[in-house]
N, C-alpha and C. Protein backbone atom coordinates (compact mmCIF):
# COMPACT_ATOMS: atom_id res chain seq x y z
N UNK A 1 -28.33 -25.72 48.92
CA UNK A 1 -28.49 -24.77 47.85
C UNK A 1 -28.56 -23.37 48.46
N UNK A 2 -27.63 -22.57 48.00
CA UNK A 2 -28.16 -21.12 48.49
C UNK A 2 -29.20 -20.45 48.27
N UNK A 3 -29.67 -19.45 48.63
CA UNK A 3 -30.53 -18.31 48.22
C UNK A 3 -30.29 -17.56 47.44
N UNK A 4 -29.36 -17.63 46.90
CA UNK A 4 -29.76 -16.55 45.70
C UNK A 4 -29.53 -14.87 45.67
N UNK A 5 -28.86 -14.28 46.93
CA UNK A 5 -28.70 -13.44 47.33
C UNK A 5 -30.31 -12.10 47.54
N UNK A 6 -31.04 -12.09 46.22
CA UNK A 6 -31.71 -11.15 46.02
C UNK A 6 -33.20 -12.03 46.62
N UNK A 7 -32.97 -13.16 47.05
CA UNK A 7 -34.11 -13.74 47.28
C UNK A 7 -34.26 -14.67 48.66
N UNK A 8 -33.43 -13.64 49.28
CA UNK A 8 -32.58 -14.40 50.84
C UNK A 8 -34.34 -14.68 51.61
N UNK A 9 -35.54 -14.25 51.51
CA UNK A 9 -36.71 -14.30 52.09
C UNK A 9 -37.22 -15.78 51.88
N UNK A 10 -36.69 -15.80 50.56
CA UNK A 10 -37.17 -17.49 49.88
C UNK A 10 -36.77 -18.53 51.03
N UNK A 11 -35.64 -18.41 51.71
CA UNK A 11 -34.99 -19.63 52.45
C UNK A 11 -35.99 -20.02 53.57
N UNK A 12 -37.11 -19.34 54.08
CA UNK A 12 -37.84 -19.81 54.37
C UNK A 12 -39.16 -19.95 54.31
N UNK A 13 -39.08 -19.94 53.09
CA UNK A 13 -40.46 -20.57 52.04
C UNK A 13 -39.89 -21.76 51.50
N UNK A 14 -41.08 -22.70 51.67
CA UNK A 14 -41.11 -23.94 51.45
C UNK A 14 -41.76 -24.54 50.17
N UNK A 15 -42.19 -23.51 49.27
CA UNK A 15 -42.06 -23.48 48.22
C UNK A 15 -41.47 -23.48 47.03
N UNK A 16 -40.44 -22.64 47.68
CA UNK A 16 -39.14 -22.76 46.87
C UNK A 16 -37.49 -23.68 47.31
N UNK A 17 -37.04 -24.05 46.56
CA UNK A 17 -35.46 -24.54 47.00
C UNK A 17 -34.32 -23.90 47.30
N UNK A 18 -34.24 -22.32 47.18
CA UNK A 18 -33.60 -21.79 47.28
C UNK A 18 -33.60 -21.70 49.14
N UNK A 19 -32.12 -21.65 49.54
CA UNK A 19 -32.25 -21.93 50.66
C UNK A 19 -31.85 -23.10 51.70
N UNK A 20 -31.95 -24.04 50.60
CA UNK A 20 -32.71 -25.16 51.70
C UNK A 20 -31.74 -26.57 51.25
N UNK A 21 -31.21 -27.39 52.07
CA UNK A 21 -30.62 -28.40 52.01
C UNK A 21 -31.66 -29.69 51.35
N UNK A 22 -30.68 -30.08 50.14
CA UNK A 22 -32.08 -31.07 49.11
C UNK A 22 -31.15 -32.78 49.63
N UNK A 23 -32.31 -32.96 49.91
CA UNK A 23 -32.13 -35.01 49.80
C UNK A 23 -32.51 -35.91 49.00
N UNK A 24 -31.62 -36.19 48.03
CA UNK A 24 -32.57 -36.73 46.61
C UNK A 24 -31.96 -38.34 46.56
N UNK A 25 -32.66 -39.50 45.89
CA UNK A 25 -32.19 -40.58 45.86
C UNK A 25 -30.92 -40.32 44.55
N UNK A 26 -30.21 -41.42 44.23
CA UNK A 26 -29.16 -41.41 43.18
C UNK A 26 -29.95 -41.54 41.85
N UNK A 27 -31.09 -42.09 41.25
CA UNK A 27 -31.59 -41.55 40.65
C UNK A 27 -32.58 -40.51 40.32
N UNK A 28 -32.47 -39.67 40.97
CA UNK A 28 -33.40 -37.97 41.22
C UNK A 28 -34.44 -37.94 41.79
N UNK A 29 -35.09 -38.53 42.17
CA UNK A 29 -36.14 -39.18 43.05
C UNK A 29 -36.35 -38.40 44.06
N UNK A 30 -36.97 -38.57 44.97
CA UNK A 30 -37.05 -37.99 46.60
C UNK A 30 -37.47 -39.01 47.40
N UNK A 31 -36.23 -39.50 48.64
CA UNK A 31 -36.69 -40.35 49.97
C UNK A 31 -38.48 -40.12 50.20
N UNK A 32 -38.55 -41.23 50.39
CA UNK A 32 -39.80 -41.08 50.81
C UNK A 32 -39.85 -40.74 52.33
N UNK A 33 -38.65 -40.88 53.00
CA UNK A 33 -38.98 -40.46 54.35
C UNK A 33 -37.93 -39.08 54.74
N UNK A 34 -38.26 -38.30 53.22
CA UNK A 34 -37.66 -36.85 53.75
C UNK A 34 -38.74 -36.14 54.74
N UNK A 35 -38.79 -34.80 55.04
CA UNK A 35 -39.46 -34.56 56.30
C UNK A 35 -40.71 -33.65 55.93
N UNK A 36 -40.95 -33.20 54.27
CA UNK A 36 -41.95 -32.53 54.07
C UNK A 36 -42.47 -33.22 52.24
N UNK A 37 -42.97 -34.53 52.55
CA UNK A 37 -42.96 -35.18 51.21
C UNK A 37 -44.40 -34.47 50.24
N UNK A 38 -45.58 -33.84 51.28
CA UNK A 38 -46.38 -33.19 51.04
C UNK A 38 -46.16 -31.71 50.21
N UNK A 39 -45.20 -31.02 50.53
CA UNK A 39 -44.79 -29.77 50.51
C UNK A 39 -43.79 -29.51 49.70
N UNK A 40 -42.58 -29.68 50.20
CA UNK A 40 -41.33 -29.50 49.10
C UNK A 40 -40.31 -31.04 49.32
N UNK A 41 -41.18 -31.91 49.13
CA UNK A 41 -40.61 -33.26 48.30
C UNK A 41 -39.12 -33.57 48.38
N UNK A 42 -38.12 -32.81 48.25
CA UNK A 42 -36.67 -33.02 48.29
C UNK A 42 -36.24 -32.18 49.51
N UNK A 43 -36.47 -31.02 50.36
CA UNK A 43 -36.22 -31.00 50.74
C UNK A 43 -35.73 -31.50 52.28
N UNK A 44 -34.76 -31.56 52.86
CA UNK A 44 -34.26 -31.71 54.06
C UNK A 44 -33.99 -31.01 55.40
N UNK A 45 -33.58 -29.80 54.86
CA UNK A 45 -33.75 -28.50 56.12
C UNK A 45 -33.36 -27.44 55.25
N UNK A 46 -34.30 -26.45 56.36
CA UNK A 46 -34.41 -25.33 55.44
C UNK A 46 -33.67 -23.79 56.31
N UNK A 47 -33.69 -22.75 55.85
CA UNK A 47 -33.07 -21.63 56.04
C UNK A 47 -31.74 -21.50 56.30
N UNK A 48 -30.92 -21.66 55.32
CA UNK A 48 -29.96 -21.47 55.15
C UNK A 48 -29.38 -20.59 53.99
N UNK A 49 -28.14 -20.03 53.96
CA UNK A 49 -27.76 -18.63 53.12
C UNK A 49 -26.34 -19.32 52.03
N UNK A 50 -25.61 -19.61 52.30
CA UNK A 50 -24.44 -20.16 51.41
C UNK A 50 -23.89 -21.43 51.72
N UNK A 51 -24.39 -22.58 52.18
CA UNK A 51 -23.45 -24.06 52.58
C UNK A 51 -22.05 -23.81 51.63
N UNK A 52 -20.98 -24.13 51.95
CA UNK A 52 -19.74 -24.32 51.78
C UNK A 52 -19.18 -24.93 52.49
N UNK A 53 -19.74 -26.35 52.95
CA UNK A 53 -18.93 -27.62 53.32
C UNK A 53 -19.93 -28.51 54.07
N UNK A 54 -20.13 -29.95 53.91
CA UNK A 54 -20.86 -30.57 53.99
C UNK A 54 -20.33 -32.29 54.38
N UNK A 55 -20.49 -32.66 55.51
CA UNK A 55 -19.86 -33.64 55.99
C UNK A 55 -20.83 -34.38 56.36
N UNK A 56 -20.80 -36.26 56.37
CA UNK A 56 -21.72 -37.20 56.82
C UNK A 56 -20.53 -37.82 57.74
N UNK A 57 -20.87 -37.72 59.17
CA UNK A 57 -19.90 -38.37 59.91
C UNK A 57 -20.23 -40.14 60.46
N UNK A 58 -19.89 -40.91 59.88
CA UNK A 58 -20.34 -42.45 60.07
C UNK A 58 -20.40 -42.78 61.57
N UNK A 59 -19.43 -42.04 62.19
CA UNK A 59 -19.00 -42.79 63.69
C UNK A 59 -20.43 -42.19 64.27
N UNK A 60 -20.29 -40.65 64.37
CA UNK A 60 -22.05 -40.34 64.94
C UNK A 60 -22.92 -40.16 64.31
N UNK A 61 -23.16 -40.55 62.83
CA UNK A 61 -24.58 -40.42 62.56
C UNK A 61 -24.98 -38.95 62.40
N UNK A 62 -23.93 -38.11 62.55
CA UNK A 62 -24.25 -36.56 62.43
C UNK A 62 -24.02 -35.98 60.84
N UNK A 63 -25.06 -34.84 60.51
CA UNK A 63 -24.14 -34.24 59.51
C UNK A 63 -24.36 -32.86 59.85
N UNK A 64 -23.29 -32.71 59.54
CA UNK A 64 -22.60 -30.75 59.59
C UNK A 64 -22.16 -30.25 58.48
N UNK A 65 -22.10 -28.98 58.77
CA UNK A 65 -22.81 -28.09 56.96
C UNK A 65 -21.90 -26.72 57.47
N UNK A 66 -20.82 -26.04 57.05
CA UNK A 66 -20.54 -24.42 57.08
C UNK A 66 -21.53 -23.65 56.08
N UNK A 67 -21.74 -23.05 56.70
CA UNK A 67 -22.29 -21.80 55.63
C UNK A 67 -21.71 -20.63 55.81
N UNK A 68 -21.79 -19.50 54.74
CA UNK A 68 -21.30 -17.83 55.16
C UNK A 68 -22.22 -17.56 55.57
N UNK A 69 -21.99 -16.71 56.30
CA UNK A 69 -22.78 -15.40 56.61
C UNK A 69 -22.76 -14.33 55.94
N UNK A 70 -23.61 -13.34 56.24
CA UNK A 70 -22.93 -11.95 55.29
C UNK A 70 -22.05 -11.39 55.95
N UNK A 71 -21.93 -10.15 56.60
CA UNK A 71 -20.34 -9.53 56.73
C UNK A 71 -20.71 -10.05 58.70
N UNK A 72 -19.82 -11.38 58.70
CA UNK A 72 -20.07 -11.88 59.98
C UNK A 72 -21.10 -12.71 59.84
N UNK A 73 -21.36 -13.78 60.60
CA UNK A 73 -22.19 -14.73 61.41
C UNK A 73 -21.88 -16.08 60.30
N UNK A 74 -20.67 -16.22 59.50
CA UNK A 74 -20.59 -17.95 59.14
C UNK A 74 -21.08 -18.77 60.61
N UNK A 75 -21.17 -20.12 59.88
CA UNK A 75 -21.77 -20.89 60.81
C UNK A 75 -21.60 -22.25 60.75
N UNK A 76 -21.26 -23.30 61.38
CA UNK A 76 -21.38 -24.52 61.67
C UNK A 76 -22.34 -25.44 62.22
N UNK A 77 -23.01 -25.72 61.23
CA UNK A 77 -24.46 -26.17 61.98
C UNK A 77 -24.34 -27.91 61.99
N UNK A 78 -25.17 -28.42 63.48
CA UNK A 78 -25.33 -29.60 62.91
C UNK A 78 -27.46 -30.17 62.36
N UNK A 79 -27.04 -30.57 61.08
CA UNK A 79 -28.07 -30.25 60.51
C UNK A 79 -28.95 -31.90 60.91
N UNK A 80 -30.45 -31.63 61.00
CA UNK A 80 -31.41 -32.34 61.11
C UNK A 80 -32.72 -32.28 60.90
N UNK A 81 -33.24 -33.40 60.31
CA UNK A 81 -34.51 -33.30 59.19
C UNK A 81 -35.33 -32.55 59.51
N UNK A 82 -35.64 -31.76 58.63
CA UNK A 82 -36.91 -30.57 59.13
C UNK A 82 -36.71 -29.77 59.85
N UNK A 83 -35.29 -29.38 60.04
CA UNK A 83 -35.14 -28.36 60.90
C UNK A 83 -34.72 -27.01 60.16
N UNK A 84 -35.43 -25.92 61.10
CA UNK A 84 -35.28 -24.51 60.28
C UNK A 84 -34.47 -24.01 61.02
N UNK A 85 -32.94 -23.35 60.33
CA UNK A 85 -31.69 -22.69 60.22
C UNK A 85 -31.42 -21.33 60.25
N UNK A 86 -32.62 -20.60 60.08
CA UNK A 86 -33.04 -19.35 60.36
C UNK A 86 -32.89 -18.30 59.62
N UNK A 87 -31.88 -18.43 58.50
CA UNK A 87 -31.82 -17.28 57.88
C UNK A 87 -32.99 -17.02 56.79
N UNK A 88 -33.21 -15.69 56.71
CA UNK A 88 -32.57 -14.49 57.28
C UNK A 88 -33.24 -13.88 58.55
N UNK A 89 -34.59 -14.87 59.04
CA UNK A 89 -34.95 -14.15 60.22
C UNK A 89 -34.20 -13.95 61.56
N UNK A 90 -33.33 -15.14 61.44
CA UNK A 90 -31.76 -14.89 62.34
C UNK A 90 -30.42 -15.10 61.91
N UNK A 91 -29.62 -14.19 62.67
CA UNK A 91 -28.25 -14.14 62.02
C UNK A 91 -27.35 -13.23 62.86
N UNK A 92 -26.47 -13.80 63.03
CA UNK A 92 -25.31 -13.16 63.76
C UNK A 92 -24.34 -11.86 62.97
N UNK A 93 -24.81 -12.06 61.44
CA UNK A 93 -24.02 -11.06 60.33
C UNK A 93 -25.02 -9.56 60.03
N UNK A 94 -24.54 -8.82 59.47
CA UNK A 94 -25.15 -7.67 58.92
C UNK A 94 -25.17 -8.08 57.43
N UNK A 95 -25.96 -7.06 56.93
CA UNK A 95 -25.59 -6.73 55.38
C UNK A 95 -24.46 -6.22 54.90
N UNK A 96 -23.84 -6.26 54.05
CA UNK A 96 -22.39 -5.80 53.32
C UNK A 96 -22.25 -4.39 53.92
N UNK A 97 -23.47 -3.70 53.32
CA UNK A 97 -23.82 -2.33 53.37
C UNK A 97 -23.72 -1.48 55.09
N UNK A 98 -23.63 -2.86 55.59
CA UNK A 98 -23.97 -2.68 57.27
C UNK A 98 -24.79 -2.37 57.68
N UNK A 99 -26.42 -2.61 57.06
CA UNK A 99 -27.86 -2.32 57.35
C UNK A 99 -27.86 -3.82 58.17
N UNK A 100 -28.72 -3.62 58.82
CA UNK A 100 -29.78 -4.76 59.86
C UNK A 100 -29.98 -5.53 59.14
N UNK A 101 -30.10 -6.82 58.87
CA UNK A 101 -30.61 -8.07 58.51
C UNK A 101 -31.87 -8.21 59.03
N UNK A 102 -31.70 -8.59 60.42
CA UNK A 102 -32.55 -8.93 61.23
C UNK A 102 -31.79 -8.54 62.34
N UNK A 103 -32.89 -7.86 63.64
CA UNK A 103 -32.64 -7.58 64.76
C UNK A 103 -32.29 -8.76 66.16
N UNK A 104 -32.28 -10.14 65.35
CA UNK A 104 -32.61 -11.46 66.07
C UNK A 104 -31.23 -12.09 66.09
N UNK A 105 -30.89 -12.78 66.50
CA UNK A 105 -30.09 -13.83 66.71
C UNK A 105 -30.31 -15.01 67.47
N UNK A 106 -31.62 -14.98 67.65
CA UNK A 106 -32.45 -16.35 68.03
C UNK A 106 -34.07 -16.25 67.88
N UNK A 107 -34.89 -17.39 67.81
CA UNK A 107 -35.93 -17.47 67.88
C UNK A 107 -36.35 -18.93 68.19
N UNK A 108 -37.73 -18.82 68.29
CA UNK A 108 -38.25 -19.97 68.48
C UNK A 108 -38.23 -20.81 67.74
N UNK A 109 -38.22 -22.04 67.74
CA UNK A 109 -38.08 -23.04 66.07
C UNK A 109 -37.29 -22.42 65.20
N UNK A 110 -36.22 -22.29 65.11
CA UNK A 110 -35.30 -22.15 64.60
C UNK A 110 -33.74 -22.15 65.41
N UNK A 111 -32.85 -23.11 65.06
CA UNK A 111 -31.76 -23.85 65.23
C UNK A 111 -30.43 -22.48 65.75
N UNK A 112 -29.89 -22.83 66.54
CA UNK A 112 -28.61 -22.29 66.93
C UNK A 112 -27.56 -22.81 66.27
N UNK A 113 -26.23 -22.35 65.64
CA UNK A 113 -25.34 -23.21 64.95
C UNK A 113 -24.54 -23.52 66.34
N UNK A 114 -23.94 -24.59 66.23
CA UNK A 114 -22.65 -25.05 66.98
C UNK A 114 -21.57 -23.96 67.30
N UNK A 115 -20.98 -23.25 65.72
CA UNK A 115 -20.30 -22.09 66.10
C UNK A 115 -20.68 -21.12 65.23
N UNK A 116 -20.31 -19.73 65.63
CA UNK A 116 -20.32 -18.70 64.45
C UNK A 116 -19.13 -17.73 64.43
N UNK A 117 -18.89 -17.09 63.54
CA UNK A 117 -17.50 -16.52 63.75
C UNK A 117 -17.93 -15.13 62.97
N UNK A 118 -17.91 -13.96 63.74
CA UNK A 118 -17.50 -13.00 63.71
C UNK A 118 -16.84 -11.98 64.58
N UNK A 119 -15.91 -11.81 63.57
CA UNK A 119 -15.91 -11.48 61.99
C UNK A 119 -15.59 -12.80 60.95
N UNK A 120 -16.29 -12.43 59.86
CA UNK A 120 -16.32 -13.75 59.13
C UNK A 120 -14.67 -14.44 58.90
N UNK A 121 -14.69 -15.78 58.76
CA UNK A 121 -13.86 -16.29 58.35
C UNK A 121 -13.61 -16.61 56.89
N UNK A 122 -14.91 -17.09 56.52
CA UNK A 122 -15.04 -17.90 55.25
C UNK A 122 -14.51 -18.83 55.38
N UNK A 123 -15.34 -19.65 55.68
CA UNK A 123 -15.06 -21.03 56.35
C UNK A 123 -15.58 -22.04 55.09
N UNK A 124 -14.41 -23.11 54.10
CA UNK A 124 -14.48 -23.87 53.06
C UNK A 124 -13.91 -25.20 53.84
N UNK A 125 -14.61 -26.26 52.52
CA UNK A 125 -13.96 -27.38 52.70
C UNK A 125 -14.49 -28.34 54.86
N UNK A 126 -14.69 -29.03 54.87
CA UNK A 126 -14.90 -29.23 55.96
C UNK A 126 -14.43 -31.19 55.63
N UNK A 127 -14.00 -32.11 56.85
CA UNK A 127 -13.53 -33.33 57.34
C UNK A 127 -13.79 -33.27 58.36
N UNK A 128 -13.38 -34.43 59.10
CA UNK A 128 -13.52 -35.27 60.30
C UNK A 128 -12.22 -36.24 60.37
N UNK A 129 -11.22 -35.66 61.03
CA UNK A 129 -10.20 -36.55 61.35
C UNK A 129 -10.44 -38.08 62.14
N UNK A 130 -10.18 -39.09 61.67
CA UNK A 130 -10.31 -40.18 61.99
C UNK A 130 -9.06 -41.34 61.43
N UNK A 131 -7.76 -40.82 61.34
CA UNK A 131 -6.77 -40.93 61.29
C UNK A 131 -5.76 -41.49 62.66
N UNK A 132 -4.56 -42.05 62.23
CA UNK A 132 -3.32 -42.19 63.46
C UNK A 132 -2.43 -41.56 63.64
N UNK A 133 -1.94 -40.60 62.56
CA UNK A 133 -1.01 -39.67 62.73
C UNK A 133 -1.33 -38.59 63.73
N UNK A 134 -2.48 -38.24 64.25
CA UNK A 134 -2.46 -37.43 64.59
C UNK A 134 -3.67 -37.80 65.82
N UNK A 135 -3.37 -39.00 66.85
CA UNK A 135 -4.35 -39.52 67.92
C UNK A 135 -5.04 -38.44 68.31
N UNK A 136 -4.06 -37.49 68.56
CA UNK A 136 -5.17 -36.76 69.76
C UNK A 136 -6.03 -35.80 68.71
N UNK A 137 -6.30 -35.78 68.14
CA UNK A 137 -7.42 -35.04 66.89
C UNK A 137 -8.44 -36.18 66.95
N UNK A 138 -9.14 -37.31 67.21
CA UNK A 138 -9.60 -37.94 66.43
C UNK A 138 -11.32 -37.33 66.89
N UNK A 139 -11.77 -37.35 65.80
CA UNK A 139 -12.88 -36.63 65.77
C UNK A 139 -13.36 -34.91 66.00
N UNK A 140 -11.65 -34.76 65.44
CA UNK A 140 -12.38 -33.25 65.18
C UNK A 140 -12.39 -32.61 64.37
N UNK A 141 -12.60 -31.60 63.74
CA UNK A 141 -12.89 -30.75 62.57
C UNK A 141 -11.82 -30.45 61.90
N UNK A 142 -11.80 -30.29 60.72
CA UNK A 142 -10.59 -29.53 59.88
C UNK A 142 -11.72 -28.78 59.26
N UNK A 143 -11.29 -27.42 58.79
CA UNK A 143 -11.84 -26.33 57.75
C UNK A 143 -10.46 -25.60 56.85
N UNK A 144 -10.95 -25.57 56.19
CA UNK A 144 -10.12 -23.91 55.75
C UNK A 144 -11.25 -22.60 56.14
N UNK A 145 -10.03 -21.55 55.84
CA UNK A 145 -10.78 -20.08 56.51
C UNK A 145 -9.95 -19.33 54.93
N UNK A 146 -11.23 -19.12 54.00
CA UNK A 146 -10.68 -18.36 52.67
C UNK A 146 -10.49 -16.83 53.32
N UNK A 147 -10.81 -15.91 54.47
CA UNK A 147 -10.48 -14.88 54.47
C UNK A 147 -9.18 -14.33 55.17
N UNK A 148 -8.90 -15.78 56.06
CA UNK A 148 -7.86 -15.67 57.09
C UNK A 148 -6.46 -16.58 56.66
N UNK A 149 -6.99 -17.11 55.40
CA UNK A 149 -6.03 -17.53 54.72
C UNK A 149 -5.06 -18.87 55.04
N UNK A 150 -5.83 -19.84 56.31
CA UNK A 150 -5.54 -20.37 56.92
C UNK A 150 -6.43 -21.87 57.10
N UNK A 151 -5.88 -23.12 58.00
CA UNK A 151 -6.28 -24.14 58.17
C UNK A 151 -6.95 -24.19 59.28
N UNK A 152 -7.73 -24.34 60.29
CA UNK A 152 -8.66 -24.26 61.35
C UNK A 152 -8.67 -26.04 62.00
N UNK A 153 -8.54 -26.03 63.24
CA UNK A 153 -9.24 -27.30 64.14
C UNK A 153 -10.28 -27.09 64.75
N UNK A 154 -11.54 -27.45 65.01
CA UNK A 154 -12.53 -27.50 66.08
C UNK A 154 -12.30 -28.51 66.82
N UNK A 155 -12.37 -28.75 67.79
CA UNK A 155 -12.48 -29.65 68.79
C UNK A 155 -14.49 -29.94 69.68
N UNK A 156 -15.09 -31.11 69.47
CA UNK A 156 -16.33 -30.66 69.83
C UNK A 156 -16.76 -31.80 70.91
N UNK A 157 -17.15 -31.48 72.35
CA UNK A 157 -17.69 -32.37 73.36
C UNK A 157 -19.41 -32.30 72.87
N UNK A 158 -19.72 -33.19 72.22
CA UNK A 158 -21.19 -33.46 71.90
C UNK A 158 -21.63 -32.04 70.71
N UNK A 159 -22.34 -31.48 71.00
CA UNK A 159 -22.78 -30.93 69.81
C UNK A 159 -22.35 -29.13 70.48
N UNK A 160 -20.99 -28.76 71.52
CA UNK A 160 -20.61 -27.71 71.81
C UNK A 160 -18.88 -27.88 71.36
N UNK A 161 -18.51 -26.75 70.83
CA UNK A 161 -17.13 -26.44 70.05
C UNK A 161 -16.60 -25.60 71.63
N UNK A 162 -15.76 -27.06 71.52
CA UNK A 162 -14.98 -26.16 72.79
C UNK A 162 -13.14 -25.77 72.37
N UNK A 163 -13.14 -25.93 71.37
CA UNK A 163 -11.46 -25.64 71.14
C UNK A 163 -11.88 -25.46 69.29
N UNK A 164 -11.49 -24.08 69.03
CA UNK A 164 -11.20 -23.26 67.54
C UNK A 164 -10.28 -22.83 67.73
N UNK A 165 -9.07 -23.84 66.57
CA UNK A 165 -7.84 -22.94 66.46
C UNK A 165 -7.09 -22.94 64.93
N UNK A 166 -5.99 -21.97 64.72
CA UNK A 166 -5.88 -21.90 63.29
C UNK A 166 -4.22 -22.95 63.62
N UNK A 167 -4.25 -23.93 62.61
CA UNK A 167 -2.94 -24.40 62.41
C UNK A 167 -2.39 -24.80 61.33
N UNK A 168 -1.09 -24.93 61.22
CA UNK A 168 -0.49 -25.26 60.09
C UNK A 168 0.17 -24.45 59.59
N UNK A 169 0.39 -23.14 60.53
CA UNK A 169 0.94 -22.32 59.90
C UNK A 169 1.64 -21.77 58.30
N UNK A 170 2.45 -22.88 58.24
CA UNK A 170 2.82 -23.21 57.37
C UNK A 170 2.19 -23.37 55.99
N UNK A 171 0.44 -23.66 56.00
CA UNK A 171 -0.37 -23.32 54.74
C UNK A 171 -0.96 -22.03 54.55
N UNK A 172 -0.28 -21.42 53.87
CA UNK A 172 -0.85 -20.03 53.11
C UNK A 172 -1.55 -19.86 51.86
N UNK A 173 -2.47 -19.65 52.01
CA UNK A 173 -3.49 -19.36 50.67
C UNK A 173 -5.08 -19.29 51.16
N UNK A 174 -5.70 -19.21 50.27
CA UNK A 174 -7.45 -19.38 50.15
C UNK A 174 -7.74 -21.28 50.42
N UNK A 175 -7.78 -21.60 51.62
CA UNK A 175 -7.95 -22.74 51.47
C UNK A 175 -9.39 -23.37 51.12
N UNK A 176 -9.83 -24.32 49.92
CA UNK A 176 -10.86 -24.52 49.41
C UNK A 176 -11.24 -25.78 50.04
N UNK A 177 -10.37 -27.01 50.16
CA UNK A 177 -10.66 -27.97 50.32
C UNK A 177 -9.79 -28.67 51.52
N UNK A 178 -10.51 -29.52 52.48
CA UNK A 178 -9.33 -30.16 53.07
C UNK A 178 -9.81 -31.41 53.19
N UNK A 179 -9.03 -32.93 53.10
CA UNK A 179 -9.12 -34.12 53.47
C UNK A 179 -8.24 -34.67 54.04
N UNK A 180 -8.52 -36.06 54.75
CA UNK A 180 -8.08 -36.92 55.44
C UNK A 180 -7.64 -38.32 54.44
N UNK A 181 -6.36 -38.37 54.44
CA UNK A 181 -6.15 -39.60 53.63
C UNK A 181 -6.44 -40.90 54.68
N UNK A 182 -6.29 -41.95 54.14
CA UNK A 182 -6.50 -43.18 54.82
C UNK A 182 -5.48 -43.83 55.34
N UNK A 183 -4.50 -42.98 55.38
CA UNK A 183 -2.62 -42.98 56.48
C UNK A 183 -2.77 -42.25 57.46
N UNK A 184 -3.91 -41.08 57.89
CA UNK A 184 -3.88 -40.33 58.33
C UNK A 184 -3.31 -38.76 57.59
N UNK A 185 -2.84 -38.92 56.86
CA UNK A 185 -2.12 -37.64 56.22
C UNK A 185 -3.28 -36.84 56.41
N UNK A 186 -3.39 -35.60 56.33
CA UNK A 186 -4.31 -33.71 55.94
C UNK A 186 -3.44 -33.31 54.49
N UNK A 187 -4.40 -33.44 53.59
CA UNK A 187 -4.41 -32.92 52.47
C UNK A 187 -5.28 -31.36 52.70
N UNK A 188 -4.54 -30.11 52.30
CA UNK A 188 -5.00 -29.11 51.87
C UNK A 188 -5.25 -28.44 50.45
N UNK A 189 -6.40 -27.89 49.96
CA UNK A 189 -5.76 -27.63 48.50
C UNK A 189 -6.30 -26.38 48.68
N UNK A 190 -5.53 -25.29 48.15
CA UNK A 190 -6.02 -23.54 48.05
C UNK A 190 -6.46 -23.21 46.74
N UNK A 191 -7.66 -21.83 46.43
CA UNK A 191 -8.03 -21.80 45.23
C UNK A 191 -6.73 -21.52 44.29
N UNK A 192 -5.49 -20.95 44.65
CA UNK A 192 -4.49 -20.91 43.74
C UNK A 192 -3.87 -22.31 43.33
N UNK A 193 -4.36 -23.06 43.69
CA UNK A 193 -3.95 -24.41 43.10
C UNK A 193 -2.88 -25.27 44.01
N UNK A 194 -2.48 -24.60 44.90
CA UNK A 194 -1.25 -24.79 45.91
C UNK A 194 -1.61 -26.56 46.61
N UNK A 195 -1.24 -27.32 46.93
CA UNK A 195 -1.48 -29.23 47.30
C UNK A 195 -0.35 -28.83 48.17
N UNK A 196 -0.89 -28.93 49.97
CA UNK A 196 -0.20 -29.30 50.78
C UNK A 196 -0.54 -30.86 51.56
N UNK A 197 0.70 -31.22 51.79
CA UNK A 197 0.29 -32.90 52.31
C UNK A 197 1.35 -32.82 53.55
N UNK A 198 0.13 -32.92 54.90
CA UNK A 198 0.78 -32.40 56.14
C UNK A 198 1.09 -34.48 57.01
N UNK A 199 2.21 -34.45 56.86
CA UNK A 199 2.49 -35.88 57.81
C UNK A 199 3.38 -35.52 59.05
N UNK A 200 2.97 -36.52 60.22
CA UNK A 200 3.53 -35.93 61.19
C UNK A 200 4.79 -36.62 61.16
C-alpha cells in the first residue's frame, strides 16, 4: 500500500497502513504468524513509498516488490517479515520540487534495495523467467520501465543485480505489465493497450 503522498511520515508508523506491505488470509483475517500481531495485525513490512510490482518466487522462497521513488531512487527490494524499507528516512530520490527528502541513504535497521535507479525509471509489472525459450534467462527479472518506455532484464547472483539491461527493442510504449507464459513466451502489455508476444 502506498503512503499517500501527503503522509509519506506515516510509512513508518506502525499505526497506520499507509506505507506498509499487508499479509491478510483469503478471508480478511490476519496470519497469525505475521511479524507484528500485537501492533499492526496485517502488516508485513513496512516503509515503503509506491510498490508497483510484486512477485512470490517458488524456486527461492523470495519475494520482491518495485517501488518508485520520487524524482530518482525506484527500487527493487527483496522483501522480509518485519523488515523496515526506509522511506522516507532513506532514499536515493529527492522531492519533485528538488528539496531534500532526507539527507540519508542508509541507516541502521533499515533495508538496502537490491537495485535503485537514478534517474528514475518507473519501473512496472515485474516476473521471473522460468521458461525454455529463452535458457540462458532462467531466473531473471523482466520489468517494464514506464519512463524509458522500454522492457528491462536483471540478472541476480543471490540477492546482488549484477546485469540491468533494456531489451526488446522492438517494444515501445509505457510498459505496465509483463508475463511469462507456460511455452516460455514474454508477454508485454503497455498502458496504451499495445499486447506484445515475444517468441524466440
Amino acid at each position: 500500500m502506498g503512503e499517500g503522498y501527503r503522509y509519506r511520515e506515516e510509512a513508518q508508523n506502525l499505526d497506520w497502513e499507509l506505507g506498509k506491505l499487508l499479509r491478510i488470509n483469503t478471508d480478511g483475517t490476519s496470519p497469525a504468524d505475521n511479524p507484528f500481531p500485537n501492533k499492526a495485525p496485517r502488516v508485513f513490512s513496512y516503509g515503503h513509498r509506491n510498490p508497483q510490482g510484486l512477485i512470490y518466487d517458488e524456486a527461492t522462497g523470495r519475494i520482491l516488490m518495485m517501488e518508485h521513488g520520487p524524482k530518482g531512487g525506484d527500487e527493487l527490494n527483496h522483501i522480509q517479515a518485519g523488515r523496515n524499507y526506509g522511506w522516507p528516512a532513506i532514499t536515493y530520490g529527492v522531492d519533485y520540487s528538488g528539496a531534500v527528502i532526507s539527507p540519508f541513504t542508509e541507516a541502521e535497521g533499515m533495508e538496502q534495495p537490491l537495485q535503485y535507479w537514478v534517474p528514475s525509471i518507473g519501473p512496472s509489472g515485474l516476473a521471473i523467467y522460468r521458461g525454455d525459450l529463452f535458457p540462458e534467462w532462467q531466473g531473471d527479472l523482466l520489468l517494464g520501465s514506464l519512463i524509458n518506455e522500454e522492457m528491462r532484464r536483471l540478472k541476480l547472483d543471490g540477492d546482488t543485480v549484477v546485469l540491468d539491461e533494456a531489451i526488446f527493442p522492438e517494444i515501445k510504449g509505457r510498459v505496465r505489465d509483463v508475463r511469462v507464459l507456460g511455452d516460455g513466451e514474454i508477454v508485454a502489455v503497455t498502458e496504451e493497450g499495445d499486447v506484445f508476444q515475444i517468441a524466440r
